[in-house]
Protein backbone atom coordinates (compact mmCIF):
# COMPACT_ATOMS: atom_id res chain seq x y z
CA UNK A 1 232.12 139.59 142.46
CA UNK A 2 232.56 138.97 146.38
CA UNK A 3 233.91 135.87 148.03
CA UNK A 4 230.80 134.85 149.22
CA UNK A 5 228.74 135.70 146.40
CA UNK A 6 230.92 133.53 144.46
CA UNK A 7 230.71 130.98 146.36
CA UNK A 8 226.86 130.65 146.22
CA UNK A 9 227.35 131.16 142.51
CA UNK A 10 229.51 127.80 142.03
CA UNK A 11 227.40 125.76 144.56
CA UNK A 12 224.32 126.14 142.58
CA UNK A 13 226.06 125.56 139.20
CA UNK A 14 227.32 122.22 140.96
CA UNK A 15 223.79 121.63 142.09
CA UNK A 16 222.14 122.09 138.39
CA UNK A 17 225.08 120.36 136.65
CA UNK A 18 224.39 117.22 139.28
CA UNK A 19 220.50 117.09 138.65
CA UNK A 20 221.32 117.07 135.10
CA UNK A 21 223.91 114.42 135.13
CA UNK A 22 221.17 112.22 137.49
CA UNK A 23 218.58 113.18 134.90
CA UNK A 24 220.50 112.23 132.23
CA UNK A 25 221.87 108.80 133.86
CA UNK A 26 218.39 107.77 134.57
CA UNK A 27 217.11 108.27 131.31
CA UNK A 28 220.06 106.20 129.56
CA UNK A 29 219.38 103.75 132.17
CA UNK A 30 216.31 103.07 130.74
CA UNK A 31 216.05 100.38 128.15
CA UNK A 32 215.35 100.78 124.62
CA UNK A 33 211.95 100.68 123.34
CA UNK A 34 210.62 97.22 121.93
CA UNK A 35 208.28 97.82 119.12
CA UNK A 36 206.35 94.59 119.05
CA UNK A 37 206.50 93.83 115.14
CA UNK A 38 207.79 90.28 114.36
CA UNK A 39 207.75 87.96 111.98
CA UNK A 40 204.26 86.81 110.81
CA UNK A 41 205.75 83.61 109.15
CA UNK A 42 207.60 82.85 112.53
CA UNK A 43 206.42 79.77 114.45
CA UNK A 44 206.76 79.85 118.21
CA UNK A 45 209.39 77.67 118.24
CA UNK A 46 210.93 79.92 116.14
CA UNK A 47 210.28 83.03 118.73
CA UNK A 48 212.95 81.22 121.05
CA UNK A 49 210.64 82.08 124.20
CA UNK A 50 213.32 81.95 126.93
CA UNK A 51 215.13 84.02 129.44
CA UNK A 52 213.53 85.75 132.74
CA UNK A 53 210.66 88.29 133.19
CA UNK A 54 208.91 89.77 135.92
CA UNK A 55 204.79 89.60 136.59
CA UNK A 56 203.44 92.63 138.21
CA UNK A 57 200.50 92.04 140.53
CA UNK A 58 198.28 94.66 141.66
CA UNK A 59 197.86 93.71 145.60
CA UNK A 60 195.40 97.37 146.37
CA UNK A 61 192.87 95.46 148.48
CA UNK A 62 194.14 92.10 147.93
CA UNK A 63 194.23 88.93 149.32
CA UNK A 64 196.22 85.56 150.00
CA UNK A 65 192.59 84.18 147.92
CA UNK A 66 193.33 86.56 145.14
CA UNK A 67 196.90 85.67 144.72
CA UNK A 68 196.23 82.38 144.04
CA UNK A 69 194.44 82.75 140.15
CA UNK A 70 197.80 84.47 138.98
CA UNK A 71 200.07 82.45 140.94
CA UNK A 72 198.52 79.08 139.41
CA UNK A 73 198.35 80.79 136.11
CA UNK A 74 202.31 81.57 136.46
CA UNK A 75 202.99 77.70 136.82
CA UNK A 76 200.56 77.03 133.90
CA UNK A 77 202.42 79.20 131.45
CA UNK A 78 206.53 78.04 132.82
CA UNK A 79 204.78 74.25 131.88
CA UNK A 80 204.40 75.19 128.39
CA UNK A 81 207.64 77.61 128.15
CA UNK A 82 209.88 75.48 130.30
CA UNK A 83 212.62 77.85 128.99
CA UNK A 84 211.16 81.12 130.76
CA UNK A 85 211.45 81.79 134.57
CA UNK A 86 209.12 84.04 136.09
CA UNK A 87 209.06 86.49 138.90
CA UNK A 88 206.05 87.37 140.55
CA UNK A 89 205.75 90.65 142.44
CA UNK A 90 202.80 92.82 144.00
CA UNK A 91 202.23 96.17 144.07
CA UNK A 92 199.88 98.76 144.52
CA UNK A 93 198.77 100.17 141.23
CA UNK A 94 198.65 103.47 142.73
CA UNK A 95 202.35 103.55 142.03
CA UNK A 96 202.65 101.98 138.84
CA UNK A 97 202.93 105.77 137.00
CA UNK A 98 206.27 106.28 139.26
CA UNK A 99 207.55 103.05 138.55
CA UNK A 100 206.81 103.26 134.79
CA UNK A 101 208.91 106.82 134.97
CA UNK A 102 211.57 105.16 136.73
CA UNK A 103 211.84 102.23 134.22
CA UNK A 104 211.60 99.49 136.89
CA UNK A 105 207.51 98.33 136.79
CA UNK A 106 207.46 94.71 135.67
CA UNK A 107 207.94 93.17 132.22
CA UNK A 108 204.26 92.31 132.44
CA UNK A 109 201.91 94.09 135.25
CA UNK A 110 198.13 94.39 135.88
CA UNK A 111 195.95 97.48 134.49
CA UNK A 112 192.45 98.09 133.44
CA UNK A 113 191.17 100.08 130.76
CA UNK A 114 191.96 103.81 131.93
CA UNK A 115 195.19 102.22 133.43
CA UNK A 116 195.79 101.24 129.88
CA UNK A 117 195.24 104.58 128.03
CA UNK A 118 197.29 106.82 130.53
CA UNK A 119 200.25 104.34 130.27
CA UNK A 120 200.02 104.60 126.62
CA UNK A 121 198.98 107.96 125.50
CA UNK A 122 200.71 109.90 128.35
CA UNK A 123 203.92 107.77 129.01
CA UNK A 124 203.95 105.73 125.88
CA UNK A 125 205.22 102.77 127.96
CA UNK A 126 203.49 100.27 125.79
CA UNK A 127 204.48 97.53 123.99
CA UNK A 128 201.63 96.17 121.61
CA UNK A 129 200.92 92.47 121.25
CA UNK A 130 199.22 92.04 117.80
CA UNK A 131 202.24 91.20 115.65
CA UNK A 132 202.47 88.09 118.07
CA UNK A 133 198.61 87.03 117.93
CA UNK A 134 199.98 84.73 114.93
CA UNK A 135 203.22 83.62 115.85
CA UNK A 136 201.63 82.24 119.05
CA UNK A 137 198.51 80.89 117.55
CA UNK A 138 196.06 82.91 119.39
CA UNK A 139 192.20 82.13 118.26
CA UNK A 140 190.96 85.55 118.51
CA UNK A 141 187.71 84.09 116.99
CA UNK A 142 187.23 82.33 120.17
CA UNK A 143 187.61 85.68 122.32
CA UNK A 144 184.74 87.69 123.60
CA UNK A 145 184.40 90.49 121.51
CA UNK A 146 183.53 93.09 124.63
CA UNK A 147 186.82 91.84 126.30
CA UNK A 148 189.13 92.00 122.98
CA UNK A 149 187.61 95.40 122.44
CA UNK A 150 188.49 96.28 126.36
CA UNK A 151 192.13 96.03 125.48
CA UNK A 152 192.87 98.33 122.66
CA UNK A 153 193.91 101.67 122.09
CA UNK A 154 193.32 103.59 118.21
CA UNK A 155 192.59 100.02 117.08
CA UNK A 156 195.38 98.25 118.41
CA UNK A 157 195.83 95.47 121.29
CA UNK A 158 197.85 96.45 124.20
CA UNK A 159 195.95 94.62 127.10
CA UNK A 160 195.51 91.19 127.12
CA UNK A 161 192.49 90.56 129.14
CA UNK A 162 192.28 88.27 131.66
CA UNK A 163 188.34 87.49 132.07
CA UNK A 164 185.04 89.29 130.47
CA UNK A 165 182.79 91.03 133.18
CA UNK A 166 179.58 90.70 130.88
CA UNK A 167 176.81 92.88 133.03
CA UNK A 168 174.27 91.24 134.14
CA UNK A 169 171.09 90.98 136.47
CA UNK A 170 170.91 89.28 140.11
CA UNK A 171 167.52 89.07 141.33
CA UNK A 172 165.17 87.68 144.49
CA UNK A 173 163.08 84.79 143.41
CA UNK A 174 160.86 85.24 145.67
CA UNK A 175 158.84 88.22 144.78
CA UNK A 176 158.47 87.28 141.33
CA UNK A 177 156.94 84.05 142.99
CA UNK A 178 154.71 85.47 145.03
CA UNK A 179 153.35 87.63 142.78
CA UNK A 180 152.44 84.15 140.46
CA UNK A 181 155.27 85.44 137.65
CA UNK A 182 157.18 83.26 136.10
CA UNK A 183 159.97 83.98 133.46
CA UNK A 184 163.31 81.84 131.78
CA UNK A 185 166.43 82.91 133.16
CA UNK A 186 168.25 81.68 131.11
CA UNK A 187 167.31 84.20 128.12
CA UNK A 188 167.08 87.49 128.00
CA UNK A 189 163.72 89.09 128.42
CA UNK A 190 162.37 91.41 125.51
CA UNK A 191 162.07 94.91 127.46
CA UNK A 192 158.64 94.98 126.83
CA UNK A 193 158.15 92.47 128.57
CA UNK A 194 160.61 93.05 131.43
CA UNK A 195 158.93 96.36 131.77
CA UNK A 196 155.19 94.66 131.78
CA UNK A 197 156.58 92.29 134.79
CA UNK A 198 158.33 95.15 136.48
CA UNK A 199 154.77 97.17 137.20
CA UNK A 200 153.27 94.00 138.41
CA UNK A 201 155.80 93.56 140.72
CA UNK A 202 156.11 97.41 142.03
CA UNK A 203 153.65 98.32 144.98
CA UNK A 204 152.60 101.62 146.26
CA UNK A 205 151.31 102.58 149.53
CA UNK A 206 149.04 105.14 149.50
CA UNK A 207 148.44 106.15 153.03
CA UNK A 208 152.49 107.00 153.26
CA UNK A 209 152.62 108.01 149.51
CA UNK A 210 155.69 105.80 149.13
CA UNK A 211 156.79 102.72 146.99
CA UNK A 212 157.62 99.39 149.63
CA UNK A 213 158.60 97.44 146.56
CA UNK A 214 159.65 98.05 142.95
CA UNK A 215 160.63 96.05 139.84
CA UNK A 216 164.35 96.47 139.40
CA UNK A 217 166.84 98.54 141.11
CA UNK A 218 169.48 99.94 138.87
CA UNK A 219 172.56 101.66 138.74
CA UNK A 220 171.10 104.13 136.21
CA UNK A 221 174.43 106.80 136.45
CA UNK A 222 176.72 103.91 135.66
CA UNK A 223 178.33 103.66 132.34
CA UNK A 224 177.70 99.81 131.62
CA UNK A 225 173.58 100.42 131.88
CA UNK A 226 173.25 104.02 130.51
CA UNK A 227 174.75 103.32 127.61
CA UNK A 228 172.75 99.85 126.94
CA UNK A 229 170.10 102.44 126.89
CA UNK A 230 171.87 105.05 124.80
CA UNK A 231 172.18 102.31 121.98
CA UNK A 232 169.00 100.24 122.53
CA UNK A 233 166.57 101.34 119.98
CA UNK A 234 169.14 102.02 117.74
CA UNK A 235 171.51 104.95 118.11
CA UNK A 236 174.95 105.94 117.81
CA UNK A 237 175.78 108.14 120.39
CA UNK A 238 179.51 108.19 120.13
CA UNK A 239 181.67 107.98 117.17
CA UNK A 240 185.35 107.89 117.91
CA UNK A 241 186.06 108.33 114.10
CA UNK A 242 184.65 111.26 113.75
CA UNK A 243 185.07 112.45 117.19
CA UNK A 244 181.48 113.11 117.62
CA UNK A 245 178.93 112.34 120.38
CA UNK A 246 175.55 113.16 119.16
CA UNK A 247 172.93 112.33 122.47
CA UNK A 248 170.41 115.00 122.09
CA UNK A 249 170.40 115.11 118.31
CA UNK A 250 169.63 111.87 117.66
CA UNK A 251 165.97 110.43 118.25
CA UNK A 252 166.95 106.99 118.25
CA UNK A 253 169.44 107.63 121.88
CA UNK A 254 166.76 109.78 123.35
CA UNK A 255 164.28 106.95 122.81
CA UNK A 256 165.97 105.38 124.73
CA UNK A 257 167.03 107.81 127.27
CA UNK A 258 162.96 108.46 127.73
CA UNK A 259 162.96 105.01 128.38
CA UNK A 260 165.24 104.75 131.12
CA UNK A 261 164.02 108.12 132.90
CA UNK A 262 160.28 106.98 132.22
CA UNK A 263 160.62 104.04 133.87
CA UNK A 264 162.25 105.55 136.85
CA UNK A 265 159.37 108.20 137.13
CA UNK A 266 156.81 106.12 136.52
CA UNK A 267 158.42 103.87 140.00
CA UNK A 268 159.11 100.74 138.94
CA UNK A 269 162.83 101.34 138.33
CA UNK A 270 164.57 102.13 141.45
CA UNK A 271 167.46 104.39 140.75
CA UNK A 272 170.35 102.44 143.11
CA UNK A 273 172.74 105.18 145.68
CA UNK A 274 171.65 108.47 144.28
CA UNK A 275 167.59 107.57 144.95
CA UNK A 276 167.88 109.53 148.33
CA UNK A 277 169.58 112.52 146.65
CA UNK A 278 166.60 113.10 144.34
CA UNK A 279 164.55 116.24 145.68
CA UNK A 280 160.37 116.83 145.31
CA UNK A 281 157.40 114.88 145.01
CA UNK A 282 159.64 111.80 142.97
CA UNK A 283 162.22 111.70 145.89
CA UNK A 284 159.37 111.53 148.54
CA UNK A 285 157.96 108.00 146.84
CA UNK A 286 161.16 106.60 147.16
CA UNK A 287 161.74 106.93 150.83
CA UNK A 288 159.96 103.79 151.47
CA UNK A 289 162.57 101.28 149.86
CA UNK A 290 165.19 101.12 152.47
CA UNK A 291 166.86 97.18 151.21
CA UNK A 292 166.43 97.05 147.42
CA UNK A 293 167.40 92.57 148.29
CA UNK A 294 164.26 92.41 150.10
CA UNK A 295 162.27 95.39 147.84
CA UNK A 296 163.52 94.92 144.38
CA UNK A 297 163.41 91.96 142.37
CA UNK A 298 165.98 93.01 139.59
CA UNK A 299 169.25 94.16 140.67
CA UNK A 300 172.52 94.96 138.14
CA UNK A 301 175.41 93.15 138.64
CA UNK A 302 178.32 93.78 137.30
CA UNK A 303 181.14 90.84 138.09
CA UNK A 304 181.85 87.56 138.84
CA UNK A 305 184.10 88.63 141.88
CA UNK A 306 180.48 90.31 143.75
CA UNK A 307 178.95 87.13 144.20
CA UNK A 308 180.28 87.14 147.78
CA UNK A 309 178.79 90.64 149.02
CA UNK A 310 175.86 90.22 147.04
CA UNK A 311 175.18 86.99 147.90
CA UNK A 312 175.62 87.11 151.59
CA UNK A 313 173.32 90.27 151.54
CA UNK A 314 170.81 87.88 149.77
CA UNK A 315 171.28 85.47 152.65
CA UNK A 316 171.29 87.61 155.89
CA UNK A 317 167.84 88.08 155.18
CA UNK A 318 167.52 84.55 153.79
CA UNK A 319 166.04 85.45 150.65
CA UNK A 320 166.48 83.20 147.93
CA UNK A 321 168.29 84.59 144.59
CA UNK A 322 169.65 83.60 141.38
CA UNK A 323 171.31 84.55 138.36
CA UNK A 324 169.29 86.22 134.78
CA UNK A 325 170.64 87.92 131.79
CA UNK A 326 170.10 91.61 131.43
CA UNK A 327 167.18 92.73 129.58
CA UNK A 328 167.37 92.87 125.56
CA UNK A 329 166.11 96.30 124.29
CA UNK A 330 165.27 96.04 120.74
CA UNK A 331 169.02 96.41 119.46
CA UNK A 332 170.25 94.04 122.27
CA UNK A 333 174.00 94.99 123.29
CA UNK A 334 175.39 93.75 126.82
CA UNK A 335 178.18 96.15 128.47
CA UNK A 336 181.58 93.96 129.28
CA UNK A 337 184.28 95.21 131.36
CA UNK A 338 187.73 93.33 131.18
CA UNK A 339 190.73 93.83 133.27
CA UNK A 340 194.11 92.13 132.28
CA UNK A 341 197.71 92.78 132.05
CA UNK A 342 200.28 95.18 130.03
CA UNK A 343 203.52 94.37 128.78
CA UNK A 344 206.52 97.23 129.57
CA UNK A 345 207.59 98.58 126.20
CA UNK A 346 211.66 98.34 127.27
CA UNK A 347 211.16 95.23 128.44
CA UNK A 348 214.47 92.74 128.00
CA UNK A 349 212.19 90.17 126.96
CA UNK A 350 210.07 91.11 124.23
CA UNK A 351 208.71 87.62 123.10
CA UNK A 352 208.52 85.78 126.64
CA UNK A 353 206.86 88.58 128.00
CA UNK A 354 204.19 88.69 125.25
CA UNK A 355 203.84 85.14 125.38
CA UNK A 356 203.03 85.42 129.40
CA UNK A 357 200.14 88.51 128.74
CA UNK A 358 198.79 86.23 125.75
CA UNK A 359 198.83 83.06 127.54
CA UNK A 360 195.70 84.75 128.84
CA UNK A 361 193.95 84.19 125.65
CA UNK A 362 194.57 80.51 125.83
CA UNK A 363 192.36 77.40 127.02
CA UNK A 364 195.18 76.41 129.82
CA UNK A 365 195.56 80.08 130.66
CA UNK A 366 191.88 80.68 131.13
CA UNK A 367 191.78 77.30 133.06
CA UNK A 368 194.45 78.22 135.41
CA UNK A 369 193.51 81.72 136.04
CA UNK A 370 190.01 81.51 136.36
CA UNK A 371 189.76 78.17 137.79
CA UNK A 372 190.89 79.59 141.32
CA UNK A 373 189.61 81.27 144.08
CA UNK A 374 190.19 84.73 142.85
CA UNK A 375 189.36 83.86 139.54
CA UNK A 376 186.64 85.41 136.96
CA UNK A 377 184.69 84.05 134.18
CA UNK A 378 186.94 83.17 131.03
CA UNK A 379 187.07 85.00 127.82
CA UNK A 380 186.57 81.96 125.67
CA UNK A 381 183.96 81.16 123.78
CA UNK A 382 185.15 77.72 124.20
CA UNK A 383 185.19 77.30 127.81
CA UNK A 384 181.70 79.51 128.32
CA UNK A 385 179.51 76.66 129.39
CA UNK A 386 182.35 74.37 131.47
CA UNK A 387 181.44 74.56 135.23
CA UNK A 388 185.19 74.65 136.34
CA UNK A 389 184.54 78.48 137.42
CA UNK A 390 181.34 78.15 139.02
CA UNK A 391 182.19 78.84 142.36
CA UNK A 392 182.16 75.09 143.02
CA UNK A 393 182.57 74.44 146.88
CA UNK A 394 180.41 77.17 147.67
CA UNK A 395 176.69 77.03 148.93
CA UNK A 396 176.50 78.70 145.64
CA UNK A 397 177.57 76.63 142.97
CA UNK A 398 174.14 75.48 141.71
CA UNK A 399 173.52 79.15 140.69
CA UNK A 400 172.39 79.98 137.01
CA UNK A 401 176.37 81.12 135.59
CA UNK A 402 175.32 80.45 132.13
CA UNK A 403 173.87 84.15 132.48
CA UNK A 404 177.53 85.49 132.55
CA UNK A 405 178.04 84.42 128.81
CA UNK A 406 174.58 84.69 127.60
CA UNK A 407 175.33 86.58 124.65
CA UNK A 408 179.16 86.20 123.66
CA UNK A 409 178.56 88.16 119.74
CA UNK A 410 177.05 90.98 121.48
CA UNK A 411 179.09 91.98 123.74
CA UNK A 412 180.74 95.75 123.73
CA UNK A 413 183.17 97.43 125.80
CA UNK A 414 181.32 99.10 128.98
CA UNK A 415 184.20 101.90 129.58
CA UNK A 416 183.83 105.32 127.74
CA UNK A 417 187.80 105.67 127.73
CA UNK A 418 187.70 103.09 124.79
CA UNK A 419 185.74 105.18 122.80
CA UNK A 420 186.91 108.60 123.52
CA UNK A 421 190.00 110.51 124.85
CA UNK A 422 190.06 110.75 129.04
CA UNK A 423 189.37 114.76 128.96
CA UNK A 424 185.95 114.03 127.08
CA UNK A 425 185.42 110.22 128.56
CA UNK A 426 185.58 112.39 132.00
CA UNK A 427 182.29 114.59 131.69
CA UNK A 428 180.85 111.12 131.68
CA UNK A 429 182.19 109.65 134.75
CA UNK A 430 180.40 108.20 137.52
CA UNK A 431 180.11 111.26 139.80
CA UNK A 432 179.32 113.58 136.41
CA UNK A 433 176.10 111.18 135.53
CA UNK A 434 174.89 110.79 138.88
CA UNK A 435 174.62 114.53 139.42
CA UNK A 436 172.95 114.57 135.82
CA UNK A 437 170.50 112.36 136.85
CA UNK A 438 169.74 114.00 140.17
CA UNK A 439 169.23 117.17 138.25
CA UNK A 440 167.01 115.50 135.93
CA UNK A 441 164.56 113.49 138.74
CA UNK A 442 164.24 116.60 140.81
CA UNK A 443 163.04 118.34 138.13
CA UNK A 444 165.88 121.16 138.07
CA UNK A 445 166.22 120.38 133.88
CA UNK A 446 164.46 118.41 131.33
CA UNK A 447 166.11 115.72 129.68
CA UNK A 448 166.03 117.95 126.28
CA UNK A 449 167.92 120.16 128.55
CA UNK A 450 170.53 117.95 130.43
CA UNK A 451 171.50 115.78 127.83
CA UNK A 452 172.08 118.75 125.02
CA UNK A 453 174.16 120.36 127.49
CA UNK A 454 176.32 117.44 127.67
CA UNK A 455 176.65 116.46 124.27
CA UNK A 456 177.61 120.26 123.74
CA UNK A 457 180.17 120.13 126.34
CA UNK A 458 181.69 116.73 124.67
CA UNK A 459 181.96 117.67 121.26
CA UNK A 460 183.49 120.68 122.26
CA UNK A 461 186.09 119.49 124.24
CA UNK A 462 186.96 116.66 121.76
CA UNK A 463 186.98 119.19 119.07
CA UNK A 464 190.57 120.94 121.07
CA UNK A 465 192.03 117.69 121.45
CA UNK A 466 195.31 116.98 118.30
CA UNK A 467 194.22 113.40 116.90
């Protein structure tokens, strides 16, 4: 072999043996993984919650506002575990999959639901929480079930959430008022009946051949009202058991399917951001609602945190608005979303960092957290009706909130990645309904057609995927 050849040879040896031995340091520098389990007869003094952990914020988009729920939440739980300091760090969530690689993301940090299943199921980075429910004397009875439900994965609790997002309706009170309707808001409506008031309300011009006002204006493509409508008149449509979706089979999810694309043909339902994508005579009537505040009287709304952009919309045109629940269809389910926090399987602190995510589930947690600007509505069934999250010091704190916890036993999780794996929760994302829908309104497929396509597409995909 030549010099030089040699050379080359026992440089990139070197090279390979290097990356290995960095490989190899990093992964021994990573702690060893906590499983959760402790004992059930323990009590928490018996835990010994002490020692030092780290909170992991997610600061994409935030604000010095938004800080302050988990900050004031922090010096709630070190009050009642004097023992355990805390560090509080932010970072964008964007990076949390590096970090996690790299063994460095916080003993507790922030996630939502998909967050939740790619941490677990492709990085197993986990710890789960349930051994310590217990221990800690969590009331799970006292925790929405849609927000519980938001935090497992294969039946077991790895998020603890930190509010419930319970899907709702905001509406103008004026245009039911002028049209001499008047409903409760504080219950939901039967659908019939939400339907019968809808028409009333829904005007058509017919010199332009376009609606100028219309019932409701709904996200239709979104997963939290689709699948109110999916299980409304009684179907299954998913079964994660079975790992089956059954849409076009069943007559009880196309009932209410028809309903939901009936009412958008017939006018009265506006379908919200992908109206002015929908082609042909359908598309045409639409044209005329330019501001569904000022033209629709029902609009979904899906969080707590909107209020602001929602209700300063409301108020540029100084409309007045309020609060309702959604509509009940005959088997009345409301769609929750919950966000919340993780806890770092190789974390040092196994119990205190537990005992931080579960604090969440507590009546001083929920107080602290959700008592602040930045704040949500709380997960207890306890605290549902107190007013200390009501946006109080805001021109809006005489608004109807009770509609945020209207139906606390009904409640299921909103986010398909609960009930299926991502690959098959995917052909039902946001982007993959809306162009669905689009298809469907313009008249490019029936519904027959669209919806057996999809459920084909699902099952089949699901049916490749190991348990």
């Amino acid at each position: 072999m030549k010099k030089e050849t040699m050379k080359l040879f026992i440089r990139t040896v070197l090279v390979i043996l290097s990356a290995a031995l960095l490989t190899g340091a990093a992964a021994c520098s990573k702690r060893p993984i906590q499983t959760g389990e402790v004992d059930q007869d323990l009590t928490v003094e018996e835990l010994d919650i002490r020692g030092e952990v780290t909170f992991t914020e997610n600061n994409t988009g935030g604000t010095e506002q938004d800080r302050l729920a988990a900050k004031a939440f922090i010096s709630a739980f070190q009050k009642a575990y004097p023992n355990v300091k805390v560090r509080y760090e932010e970072a964008p969530v964007n990076g949390f999959d590096a970090r996690i690689s790299a063994g460095d993301i916080g003993d507790v940090f922030w996630g939502d639901a998909s967050n939740m299943h790619n941490y677990q199921i492709n990085h197993n980075a986990l710890m789960p929480l349930d051994s310590y429910i217990k221990p800690l004397n969590i009331d799970l009875g006292q925790v929405f079930s849609g927000a519980l439900e938001a935090g497992k994965v294969n039946g077991r609790l790895y998020m603890a959430p930190r509010n419930i997002g319970e899907h709702i309706l905001i509406y103008n009170e004026e245009i039911p008022e002028a049209e001499g309707i008047t409903f409760d808001k504080t219950k939901a409506m039967p659908w019939e009946d939400f339907k019968a008031i809808c028409r009333t309300m829904t005007h058509f011009d017919e010199q332009s051949g376009r609606f100028t006002q219309v019932g409701a204006s709904l996200k239709v493509w979104w997963h939290p009202i689709w699948q109110v409508f999916f299980r409304g008149f009684g179907g299954k449509w998913i079964d994660p058991k079975t790992h089956t979706v059954t849409i076009a089979d069943s007559t009880e999810v196309m009932q209410g399917i028809n309903e939901l694309f009936d009412a958008i043909n017939q006018g009265w339902l506006y379908p919200e951001d992908i109206a002015g994508s929908i082609g042909g005579e359908l598309g045409e009537k639409f044209r005329g609602i330019t501001n569904t505040y000022a033209q629709a009287c029902f609009k979904n709304f899906g969080d707590l945190s909107w209020t602001t952009s929602y209700g300063l919309a409301y108020d540029s045109i100084e409309v007045r608005w309020d609060f309702c629940p959604f509509p009940a269809l005959p088997t009345h389910t409301v769609s929750t979303g919950a966000t919340g926090y993780l806890v770092y399987n190789r974390t040092r602190n196994p119990n205190a960092a537990a005992a931080l995510a579960l604090f969440f589930l507590t009546e001083p947690g929920q107080r602290a957290y959700n008592g602040q600007t930045g704040g949500n509505v709380p997960l207890l069934k306890s605290l549902a009706y107190d007013d200390f999250w009501h946006l109080q010091g805001t021109d809006w704190s005489d608004k109807n909130y009770d509609a945020f916890v209207s139906y606390p036993d009904e409640t299921l999780p909103a986010s398909v990645i609960t009930q299926a794996p991502q690959d098959v929760a995917n052909l039902f994302s946001a982007d993959a309904m809306q162009q669905l829908f689009i298809k469907v309104l313009s008249g490019s497929k029936s519904v027959e057609t669209a919806f057996m396509e999809l459920q084909t597409k699902a099952n089949e995909k699901w049916s490749t995927i190991a348990n």
